[in-house]
N, C-alpha and C. Protein backbone atom coordinates (compact mmCIF):
# COMPACT_ATOMS: atom_id res chain seq x y z
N UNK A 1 61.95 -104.18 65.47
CA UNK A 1 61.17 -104.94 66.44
C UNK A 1 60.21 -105.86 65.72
N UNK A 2 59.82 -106.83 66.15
CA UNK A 2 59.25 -107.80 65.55
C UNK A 2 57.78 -108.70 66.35
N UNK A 3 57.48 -107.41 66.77
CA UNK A 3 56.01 -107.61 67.60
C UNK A 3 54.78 -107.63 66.48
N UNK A 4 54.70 -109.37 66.23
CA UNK A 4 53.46 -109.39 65.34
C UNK A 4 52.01 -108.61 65.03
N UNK A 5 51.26 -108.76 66.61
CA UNK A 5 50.18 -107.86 66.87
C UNK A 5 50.35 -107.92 68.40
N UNK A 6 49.42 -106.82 68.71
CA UNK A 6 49.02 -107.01 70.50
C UNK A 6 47.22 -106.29 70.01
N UNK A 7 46.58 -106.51 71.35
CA UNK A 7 44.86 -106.58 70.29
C UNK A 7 44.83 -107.04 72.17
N UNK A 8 43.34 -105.97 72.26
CA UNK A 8 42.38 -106.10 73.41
C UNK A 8 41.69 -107.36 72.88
N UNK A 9 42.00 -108.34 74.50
CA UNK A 9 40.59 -109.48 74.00
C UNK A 9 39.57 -109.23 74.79
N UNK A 10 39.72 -108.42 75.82
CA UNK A 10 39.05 -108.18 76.80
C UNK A 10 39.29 -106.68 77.39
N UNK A 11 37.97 -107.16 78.11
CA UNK A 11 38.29 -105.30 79.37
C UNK A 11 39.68 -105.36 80.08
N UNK A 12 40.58 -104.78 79.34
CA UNK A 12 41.56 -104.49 80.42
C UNK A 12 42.74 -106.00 80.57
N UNK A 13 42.15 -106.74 78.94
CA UNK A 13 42.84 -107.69 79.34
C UNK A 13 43.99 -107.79 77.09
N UNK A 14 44.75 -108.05 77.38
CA UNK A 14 45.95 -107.84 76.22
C UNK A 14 46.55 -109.37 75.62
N UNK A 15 46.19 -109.42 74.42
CA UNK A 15 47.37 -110.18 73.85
C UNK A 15 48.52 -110.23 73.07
N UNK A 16 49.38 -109.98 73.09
CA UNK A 16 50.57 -109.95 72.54
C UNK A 16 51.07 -111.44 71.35
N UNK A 17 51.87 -111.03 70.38
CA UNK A 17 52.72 -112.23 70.27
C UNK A 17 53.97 -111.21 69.37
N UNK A 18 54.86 -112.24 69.59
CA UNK A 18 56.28 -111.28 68.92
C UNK A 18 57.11 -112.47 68.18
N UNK A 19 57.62 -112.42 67.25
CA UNK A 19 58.21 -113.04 66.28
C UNK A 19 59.76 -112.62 66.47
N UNK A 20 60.32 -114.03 66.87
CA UNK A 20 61.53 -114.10 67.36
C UNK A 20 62.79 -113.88 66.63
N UNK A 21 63.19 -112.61 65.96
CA UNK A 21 64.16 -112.51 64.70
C UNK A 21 65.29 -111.70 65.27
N UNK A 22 65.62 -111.34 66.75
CA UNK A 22 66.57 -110.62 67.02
C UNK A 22 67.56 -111.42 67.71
N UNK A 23 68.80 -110.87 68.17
CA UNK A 23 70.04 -111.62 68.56
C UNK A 23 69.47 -111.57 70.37
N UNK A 24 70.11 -112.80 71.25
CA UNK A 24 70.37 -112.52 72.61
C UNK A 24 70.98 -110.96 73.24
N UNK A 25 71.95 -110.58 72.21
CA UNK A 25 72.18 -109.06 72.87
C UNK A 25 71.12 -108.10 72.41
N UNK A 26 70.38 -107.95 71.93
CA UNK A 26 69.60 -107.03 71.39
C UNK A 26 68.45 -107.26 72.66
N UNK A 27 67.58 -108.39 73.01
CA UNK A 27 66.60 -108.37 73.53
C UNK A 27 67.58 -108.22 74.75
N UNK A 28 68.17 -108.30 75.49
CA UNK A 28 69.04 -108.17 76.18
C UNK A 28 69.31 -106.44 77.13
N UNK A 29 69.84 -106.02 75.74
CA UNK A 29 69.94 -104.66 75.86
C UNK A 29 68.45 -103.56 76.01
N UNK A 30 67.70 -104.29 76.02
CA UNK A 30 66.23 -103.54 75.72
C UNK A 30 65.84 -103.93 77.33
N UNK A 31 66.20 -104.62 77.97
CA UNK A 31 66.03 -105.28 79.48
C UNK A 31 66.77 -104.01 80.55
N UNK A 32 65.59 -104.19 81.61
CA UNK A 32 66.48 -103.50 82.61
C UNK A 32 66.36 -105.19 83.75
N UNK A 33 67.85 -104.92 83.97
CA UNK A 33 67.83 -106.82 85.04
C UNK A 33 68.17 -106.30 86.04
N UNK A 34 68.24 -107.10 87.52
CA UNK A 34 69.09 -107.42 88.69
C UNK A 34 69.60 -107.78 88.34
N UNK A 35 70.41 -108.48 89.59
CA UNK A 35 71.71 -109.15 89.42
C UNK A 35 71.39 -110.28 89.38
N UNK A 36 70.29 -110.94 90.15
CA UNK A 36 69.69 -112.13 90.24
C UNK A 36 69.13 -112.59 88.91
N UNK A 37 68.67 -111.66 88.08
CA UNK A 37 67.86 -111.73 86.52
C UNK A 37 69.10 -112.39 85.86
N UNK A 38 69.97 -111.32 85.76
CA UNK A 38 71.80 -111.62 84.97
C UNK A 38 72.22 -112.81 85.26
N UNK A 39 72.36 -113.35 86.71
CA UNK A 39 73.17 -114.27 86.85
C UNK A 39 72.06 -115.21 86.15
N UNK A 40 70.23 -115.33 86.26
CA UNK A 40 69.80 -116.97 85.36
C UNK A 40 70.19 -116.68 84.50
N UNK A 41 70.11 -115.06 83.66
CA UNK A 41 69.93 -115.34 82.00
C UNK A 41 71.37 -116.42 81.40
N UNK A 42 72.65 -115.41 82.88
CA UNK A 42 74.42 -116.35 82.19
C UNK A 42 74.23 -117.73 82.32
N UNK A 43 73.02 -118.19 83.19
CA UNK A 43 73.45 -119.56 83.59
C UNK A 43 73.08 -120.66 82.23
N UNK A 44 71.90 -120.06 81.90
CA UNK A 44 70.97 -120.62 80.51
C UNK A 44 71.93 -120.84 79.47
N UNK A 45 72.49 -122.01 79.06
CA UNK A 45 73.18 -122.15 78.26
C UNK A 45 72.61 -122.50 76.57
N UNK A 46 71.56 -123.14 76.76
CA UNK A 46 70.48 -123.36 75.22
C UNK A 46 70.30 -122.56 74.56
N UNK A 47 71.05 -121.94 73.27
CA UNK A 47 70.68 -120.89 72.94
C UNK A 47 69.45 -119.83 72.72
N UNK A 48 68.40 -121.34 72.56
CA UNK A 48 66.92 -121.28 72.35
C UNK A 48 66.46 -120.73 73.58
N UNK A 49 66.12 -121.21 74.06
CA UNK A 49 65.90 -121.59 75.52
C UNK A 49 66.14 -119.65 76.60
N UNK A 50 67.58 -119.51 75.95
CA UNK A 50 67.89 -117.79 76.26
C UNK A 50 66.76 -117.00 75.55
N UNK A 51 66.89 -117.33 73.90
CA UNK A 51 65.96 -116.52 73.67
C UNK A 51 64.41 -116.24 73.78
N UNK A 52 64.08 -118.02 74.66
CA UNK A 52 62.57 -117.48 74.90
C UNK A 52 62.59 -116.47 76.15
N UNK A 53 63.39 -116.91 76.94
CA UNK A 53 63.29 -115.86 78.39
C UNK A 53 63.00 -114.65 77.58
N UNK A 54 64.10 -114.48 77.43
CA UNK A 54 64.67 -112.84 77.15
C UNK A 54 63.62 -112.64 76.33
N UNK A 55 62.69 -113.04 75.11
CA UNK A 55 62.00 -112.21 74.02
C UNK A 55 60.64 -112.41 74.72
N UNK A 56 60.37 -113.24 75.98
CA UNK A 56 59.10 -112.90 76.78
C UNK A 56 59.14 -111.54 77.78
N UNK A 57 60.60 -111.42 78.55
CA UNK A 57 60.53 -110.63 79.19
C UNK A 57 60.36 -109.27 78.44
N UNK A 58 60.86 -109.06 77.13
CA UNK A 58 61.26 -107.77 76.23
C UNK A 58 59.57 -108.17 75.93
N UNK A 59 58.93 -108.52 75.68
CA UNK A 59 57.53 -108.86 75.31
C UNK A 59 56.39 -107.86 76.38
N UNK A 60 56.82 -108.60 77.37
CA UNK A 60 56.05 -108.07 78.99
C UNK A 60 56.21 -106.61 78.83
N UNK A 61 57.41 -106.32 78.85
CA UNK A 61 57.67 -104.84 79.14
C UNK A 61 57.48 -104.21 77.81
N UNK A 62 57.02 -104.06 76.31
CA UNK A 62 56.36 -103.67 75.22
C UNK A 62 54.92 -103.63 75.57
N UNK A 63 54.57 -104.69 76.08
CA UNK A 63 52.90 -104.64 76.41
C UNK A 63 52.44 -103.84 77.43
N UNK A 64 53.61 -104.25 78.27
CA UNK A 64 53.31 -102.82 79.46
C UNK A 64 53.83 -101.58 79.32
N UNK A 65 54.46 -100.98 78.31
CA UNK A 65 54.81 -99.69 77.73
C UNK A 65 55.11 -98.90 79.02
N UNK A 66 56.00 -99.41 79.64
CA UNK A 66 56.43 -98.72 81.33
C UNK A 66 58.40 -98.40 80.82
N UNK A 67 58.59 -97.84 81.64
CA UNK A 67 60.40 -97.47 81.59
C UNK A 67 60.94 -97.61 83.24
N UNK A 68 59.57 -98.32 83.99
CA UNK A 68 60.29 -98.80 85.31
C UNK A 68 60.74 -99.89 85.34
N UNK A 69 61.40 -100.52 86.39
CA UNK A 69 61.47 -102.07 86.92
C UNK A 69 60.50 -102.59 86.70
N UNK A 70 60.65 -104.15 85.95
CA UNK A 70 59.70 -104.80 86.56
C UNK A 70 59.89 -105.77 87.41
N UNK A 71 59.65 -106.02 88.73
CA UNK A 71 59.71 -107.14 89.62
C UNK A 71 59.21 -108.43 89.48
N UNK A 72 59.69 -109.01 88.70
CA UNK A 72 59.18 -110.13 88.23
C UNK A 72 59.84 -111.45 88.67
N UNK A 73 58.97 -112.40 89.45
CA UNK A 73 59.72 -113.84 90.07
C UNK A 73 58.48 -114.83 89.98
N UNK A 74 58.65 -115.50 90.12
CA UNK A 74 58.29 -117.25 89.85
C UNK A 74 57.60 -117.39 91.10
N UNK A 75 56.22 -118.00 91.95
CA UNK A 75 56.02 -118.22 92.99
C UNK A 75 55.85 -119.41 93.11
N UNK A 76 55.70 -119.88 94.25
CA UNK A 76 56.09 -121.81 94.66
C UNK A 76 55.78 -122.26 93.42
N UNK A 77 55.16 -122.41 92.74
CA UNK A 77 54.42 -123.37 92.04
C UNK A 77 54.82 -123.35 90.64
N UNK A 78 56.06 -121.86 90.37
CA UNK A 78 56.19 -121.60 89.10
C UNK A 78 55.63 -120.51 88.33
N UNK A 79 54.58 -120.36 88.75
CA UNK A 79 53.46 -119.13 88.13
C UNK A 79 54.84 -117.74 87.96
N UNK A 80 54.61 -116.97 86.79
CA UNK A 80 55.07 -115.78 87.26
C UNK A 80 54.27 -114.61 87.85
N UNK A 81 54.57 -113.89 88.31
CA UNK A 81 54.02 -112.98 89.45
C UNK A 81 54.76 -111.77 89.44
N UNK A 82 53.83 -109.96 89.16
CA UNK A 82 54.86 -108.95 89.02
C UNK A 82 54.20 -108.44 90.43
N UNK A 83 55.50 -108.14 91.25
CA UNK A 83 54.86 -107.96 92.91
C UNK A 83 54.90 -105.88 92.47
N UNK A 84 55.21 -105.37 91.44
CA UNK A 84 55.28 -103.82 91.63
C UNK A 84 53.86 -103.02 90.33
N UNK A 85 53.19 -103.70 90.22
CA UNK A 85 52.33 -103.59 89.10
C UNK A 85 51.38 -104.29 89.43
N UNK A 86 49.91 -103.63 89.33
CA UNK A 86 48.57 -104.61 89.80
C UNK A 86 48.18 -105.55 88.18
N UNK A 87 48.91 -106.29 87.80
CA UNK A 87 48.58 -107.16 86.66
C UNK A 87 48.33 -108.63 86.74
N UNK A 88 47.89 -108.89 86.22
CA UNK A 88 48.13 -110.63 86.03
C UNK A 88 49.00 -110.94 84.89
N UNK A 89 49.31 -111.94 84.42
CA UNK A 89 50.20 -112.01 83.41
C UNK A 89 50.66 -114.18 82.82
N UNK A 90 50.96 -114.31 81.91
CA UNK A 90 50.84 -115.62 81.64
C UNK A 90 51.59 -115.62 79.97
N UNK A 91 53.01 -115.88 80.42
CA UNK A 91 53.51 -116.30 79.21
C UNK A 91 53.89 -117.29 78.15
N UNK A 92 54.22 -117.54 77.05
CA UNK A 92 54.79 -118.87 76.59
C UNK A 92 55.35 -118.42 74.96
N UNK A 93 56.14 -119.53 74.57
CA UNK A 93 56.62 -119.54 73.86
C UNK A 93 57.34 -120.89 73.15
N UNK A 94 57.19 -120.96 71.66
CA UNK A 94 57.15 -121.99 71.03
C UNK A 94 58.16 -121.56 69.86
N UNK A 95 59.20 -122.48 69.54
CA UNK A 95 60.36 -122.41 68.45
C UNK A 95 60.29 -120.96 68.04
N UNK A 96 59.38 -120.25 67.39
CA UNK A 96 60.21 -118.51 67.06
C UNK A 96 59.18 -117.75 67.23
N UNK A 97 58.06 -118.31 68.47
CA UNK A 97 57.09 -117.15 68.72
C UNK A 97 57.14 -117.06 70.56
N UNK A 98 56.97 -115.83 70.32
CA UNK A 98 56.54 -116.00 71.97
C UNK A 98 55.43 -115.14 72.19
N UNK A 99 54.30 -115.55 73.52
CA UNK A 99 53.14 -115.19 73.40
C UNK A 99 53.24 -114.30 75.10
N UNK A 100 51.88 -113.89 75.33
CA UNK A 100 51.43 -113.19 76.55
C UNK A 100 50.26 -112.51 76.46
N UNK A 101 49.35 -113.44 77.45
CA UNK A 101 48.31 -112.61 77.42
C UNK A 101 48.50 -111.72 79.33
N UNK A 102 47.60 -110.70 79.11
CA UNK A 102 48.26 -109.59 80.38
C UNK A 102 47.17 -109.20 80.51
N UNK A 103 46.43 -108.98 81.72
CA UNK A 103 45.42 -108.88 82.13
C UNK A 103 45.39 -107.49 83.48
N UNK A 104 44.64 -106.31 83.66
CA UNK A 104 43.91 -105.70 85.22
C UNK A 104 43.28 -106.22 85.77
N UNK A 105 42.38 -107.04 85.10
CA UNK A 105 41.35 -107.45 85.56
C UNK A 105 41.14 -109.24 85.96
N UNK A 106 41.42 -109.77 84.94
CA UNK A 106 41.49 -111.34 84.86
C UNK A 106 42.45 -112.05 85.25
N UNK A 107 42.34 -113.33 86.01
CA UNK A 107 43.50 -114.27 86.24
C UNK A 107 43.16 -114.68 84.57
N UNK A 108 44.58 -115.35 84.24
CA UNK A 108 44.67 -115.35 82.61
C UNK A 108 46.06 -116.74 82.88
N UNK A 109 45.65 -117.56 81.42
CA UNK A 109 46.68 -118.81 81.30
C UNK A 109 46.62 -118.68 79.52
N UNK A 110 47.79 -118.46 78.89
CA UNK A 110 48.19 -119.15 77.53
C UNK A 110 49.08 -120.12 77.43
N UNK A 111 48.84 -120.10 76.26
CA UNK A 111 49.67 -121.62 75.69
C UNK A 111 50.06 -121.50 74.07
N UNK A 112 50.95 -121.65 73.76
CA UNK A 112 51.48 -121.21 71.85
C UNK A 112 52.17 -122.99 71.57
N UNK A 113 51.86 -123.43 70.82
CA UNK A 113 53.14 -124.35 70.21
C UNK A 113 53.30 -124.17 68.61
N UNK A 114 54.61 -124.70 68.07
CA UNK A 114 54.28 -124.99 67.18
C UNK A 114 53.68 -127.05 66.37
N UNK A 115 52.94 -126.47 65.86
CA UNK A 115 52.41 -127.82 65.29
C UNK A 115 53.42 -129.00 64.64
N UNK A 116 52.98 -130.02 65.14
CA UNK A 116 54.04 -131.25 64.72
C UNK A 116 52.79 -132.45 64.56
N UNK A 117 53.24 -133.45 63.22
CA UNK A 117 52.64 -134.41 63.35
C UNK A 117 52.55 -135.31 64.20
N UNK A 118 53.71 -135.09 64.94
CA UNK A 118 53.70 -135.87 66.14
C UNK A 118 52.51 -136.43 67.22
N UNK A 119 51.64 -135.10 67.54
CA UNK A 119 50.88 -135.23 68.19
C UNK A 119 50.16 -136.12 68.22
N UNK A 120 49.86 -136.66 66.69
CA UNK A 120 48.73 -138.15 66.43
C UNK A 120 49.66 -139.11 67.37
N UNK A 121 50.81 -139.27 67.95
CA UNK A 121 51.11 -140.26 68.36
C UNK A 121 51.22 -140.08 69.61
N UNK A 122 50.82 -139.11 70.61
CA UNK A 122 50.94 -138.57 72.12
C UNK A 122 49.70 -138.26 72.70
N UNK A 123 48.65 -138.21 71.31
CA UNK A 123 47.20 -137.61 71.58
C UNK A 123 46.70 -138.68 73.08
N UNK A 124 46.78 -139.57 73.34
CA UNK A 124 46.25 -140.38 74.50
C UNK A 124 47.11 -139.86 75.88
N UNK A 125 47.74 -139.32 75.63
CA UNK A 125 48.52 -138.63 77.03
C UNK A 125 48.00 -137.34 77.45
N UNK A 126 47.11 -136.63 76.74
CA UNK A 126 46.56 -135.30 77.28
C UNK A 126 45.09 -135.35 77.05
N UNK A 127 44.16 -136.53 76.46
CA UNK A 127 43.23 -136.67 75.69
C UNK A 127 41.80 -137.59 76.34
N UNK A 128 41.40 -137.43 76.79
CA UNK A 128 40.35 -138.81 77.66
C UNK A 128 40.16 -139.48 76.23
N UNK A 129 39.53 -140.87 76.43
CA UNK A 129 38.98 -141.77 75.32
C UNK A 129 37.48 -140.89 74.73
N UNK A 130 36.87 -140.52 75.53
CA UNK A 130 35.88 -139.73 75.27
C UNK A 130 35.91 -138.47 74.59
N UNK A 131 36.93 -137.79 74.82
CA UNK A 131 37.19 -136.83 74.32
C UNK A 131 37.89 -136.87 72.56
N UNK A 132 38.73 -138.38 72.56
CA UNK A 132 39.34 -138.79 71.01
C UNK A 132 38.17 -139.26 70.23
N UNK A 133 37.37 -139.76 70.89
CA UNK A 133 36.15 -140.05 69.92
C UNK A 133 35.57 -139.36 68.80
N UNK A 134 35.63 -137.98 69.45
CA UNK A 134 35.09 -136.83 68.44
C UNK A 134 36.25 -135.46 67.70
N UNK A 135 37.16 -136.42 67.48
CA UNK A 135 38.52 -135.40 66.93
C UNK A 135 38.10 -135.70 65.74
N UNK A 136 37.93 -134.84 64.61
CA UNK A 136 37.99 -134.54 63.45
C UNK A 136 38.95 -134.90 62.58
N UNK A 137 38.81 -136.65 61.26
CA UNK A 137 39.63 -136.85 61.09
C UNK A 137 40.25 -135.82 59.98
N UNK A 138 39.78 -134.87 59.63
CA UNK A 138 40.29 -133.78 58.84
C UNK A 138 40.91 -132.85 58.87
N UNK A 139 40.78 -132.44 60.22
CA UNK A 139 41.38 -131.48 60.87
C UNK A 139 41.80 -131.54 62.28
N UNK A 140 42.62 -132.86 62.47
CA UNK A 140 42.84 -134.07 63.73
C UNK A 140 44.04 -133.34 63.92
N UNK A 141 45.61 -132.64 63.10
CA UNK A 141 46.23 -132.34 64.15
C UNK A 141 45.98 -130.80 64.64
N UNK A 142 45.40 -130.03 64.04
CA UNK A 142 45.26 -128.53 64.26
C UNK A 142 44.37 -129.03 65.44
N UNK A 143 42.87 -129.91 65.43
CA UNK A 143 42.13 -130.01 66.73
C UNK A 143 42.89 -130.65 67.98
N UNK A 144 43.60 -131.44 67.36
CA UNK A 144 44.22 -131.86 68.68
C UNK A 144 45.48 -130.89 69.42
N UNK A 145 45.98 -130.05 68.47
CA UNK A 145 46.90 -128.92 69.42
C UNK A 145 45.92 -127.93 69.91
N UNK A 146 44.86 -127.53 68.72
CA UNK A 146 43.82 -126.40 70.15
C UNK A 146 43.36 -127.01 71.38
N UNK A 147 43.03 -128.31 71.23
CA UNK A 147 42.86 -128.52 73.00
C UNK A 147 44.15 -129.22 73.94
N UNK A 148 45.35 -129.14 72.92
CA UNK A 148 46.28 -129.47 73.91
C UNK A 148 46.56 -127.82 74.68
N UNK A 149 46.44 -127.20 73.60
CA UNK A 149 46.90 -125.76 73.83
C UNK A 149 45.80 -125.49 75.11
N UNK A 150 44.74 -125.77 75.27
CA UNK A 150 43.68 -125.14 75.85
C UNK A 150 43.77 -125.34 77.10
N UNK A 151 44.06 -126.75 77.19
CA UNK A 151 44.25 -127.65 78.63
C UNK A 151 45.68 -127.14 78.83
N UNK A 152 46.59 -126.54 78.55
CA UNK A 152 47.64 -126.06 78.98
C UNK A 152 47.60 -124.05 79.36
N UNK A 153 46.50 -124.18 78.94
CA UNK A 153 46.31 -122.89 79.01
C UNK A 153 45.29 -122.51 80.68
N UNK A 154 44.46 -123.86 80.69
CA UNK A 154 44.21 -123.76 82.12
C UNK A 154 44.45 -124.53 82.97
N UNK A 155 45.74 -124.63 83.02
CA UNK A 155 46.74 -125.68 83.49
C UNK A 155 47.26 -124.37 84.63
N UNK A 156 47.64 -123.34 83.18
CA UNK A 156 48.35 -121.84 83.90
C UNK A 156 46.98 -120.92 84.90
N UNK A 157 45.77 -121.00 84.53
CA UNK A 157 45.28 -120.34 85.01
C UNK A 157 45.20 -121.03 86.40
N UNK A 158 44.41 -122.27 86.60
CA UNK A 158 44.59 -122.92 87.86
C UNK A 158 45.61 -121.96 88.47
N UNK A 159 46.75 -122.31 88.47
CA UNK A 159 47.45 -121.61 88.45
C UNK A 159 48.98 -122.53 89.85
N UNK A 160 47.89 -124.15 89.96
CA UNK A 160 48.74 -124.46 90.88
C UNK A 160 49.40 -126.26 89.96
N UNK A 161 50.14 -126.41 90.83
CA UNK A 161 50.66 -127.98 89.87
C UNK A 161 49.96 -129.13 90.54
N UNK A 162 50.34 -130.21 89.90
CA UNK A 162 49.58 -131.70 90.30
C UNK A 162 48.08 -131.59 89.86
N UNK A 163 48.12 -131.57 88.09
CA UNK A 163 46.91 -131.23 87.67
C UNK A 163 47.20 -132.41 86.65
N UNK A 164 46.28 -133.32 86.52
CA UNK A 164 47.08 -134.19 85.57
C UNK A 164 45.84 -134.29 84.20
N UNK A 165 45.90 -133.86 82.56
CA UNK A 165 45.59 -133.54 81.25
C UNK A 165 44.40 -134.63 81.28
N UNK A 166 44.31 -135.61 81.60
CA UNK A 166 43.03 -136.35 81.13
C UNK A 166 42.23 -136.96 82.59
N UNK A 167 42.71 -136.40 83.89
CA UNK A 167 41.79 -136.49 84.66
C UNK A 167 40.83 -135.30 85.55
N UNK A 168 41.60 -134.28 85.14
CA UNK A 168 40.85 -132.90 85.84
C UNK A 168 40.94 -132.05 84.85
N UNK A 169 41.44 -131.66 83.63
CA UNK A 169 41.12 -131.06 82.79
C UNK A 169 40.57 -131.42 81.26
N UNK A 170 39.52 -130.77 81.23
CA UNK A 170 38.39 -131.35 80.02
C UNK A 170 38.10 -130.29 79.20
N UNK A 171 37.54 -130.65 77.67
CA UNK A 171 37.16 -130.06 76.78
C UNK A 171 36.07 -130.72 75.86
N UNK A 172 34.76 -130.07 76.45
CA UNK A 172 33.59 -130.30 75.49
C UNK A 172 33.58 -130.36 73.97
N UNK A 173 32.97 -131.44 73.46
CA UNK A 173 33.31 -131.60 72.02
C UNK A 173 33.35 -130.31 70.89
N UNK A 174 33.76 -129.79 70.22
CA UNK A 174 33.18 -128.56 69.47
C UNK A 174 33.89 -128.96 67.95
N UNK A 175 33.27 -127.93 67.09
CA UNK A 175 33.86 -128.76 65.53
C UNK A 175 35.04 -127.23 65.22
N UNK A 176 36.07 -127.80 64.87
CA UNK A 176 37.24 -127.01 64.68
C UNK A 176 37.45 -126.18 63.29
N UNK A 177 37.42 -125.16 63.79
CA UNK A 177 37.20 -123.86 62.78
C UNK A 177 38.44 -122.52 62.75
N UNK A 178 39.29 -123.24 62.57
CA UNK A 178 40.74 -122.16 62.79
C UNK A 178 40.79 -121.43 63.77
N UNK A 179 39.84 -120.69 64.45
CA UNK A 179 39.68 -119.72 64.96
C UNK A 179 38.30 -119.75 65.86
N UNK A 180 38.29 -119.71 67.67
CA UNK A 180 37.06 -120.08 67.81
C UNK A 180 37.17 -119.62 69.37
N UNK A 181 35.99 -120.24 70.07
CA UNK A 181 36.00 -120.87 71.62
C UNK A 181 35.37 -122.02 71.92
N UNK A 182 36.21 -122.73 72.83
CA UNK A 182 35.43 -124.44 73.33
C UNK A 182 35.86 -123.93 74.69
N UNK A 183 34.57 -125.06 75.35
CA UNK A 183 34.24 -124.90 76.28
C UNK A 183 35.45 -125.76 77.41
N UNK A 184 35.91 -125.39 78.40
CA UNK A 184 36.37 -126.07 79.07
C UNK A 184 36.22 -126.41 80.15
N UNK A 185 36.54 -127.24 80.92
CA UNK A 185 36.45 -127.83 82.65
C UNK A 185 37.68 -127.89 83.38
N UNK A 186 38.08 -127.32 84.40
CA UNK A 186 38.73 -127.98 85.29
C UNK A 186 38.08 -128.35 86.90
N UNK A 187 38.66 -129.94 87.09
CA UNK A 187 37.66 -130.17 88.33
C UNK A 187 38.88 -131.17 89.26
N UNK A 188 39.01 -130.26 90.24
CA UNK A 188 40.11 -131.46 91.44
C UNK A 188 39.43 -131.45 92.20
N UNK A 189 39.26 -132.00 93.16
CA UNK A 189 38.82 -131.89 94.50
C UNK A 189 37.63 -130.85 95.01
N UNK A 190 37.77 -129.93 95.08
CA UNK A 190 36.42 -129.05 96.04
C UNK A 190 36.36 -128.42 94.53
N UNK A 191 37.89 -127.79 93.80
CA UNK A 191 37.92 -126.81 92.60
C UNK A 191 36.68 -127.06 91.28
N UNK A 192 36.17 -126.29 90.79
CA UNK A 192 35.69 -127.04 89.90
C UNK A 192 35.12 -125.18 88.93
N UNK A 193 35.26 -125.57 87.63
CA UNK A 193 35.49 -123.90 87.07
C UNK A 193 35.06 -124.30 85.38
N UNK A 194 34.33 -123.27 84.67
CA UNK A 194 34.05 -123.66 83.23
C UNK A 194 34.75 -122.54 82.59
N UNK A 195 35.33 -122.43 82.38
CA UNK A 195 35.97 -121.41 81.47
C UNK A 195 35.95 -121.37 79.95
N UNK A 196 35.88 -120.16 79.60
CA UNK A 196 35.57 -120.24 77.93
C UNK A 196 37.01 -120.34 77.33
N UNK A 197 37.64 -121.07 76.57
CA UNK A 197 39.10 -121.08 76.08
C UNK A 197 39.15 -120.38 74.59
N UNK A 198 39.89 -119.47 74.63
CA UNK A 198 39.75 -119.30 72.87
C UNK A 198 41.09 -119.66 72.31
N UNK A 199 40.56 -119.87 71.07
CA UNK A 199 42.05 -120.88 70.19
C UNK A 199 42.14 -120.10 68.74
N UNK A 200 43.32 -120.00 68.42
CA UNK A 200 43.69 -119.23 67.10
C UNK A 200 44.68 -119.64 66.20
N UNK A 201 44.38 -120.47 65.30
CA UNK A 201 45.89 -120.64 64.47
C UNK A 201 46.48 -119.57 64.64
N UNK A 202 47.95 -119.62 64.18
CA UNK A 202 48.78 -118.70 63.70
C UNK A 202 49.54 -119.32 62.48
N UNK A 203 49.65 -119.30 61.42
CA UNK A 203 50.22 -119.95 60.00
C UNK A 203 50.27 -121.77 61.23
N UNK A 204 51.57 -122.02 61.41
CA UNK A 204 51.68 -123.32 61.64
C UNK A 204 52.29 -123.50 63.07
N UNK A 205 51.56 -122.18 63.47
CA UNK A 205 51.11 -122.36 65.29
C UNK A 205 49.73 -122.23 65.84
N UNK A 206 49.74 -122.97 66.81
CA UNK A 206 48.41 -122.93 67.65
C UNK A 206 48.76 -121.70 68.37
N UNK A 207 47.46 -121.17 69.35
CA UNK A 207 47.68 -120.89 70.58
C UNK A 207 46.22 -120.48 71.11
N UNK A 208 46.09 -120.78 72.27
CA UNK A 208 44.91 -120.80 72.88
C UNK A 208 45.12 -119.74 74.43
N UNK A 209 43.96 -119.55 74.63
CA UNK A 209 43.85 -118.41 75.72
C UNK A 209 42.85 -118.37 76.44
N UNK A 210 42.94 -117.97 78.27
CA UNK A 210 41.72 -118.15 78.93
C UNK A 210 42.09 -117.01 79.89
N UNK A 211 41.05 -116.84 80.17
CA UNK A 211 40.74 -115.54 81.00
C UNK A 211 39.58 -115.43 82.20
N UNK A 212 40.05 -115.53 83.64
CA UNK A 212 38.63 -115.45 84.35
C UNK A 212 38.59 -115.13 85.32
């Protein structure tokens, strides 16, 4: 098994991450499915793509150390939702990690990628002008994936869609230190919420996490 760490961040609230080194039948076989589960996993043809399902769901059910069902479905908006277990829950996964933070207590949103230089060239699509002003040219792409990560992280907590990265979700300036919390905003309409985001390298992944 290839479960990196799992670690209380909170009361009652869990983070997981698992390092993706096993075959589709293996995480597979560690699954209890419906028929409805079986028929998406056959439909998923990306090989990738199979193995994030499958090594989030084998993820969920390690963190929840249960040997029941879990009822697990998607509600309007996408969110996943376990209707047989009082949890919250919020997964993701990036080229050979997959993450989950799992909560009793907290609505909860993560976010994992892995890092690409790319980002210097997309940074204005998730980024206000105000907010690029104060990116660190030293540590410009690690800062700019912790608050892409962050704003995607309470993207999930919101928890609803038609949220768009540089007009309702914000991130107060902070100086980038591998490992931290910045402050965040989300504000639509009546909604309006500060949440503390925490962000963590992982070698040459981000991932950020919120809880509230």
């Amino acid at each position: 098994m290839a479960l990196l760490f799992a670690k209380e961040v909170a009361e009652e609230t869990w983070l997981g991450i698992w390092r993706i080194e096993e075959s589709a039948d293996w995480f597979r076989s560690q699954l209890m499915l419906d028929e409805n589960e079986n028929t998406l996993i056959d439909a998923i043809k990306h090989p990738q793509r199979k193995l994030h399902w499958l090594s989030s769901r084998v993820l969920i059910r390690t963190m929840m150390d249960t040997d029941q069902f879990i009822h697990l479905e998607n509600d309007l908006n996408g969110k996943p939702v376990i209707h047989n277990f009082p949890v919250e829950l919020s997964p993701s996964h990036s080229a050979d990690l997959s993450a989950l933070l799992i909560s009793k207590k907290y609505k909860v949103g993560i976010d994992i990628e892995k890092m690409d230089p790319k980002v210097l060239r997309i940074k204005h699509k998730f980024m206000s002008a105000s907010e690029l002003s104060w990116v660190s040219k030293e540590d410009a792409i690690a800062q700019l994936y912790s608050v892409w990560c962050a704003k995607e992280a309470m993207y999930k907590l919101y928890g609803e869609k038609k949220l768009d990265f540089r007009e309702h979700l914000f991130v107060d300036r902070f100086t980038y230190t591998g490992s931290g919390m910045l402050k965040g905003k989300i504000s639509k309409g009546a909604y309006y919420a500060e949440p503390d985001v925490h962000y963590e390298r992982l070698e040459e992944y981000m991932t950020a996490y919120v809880f509230q």
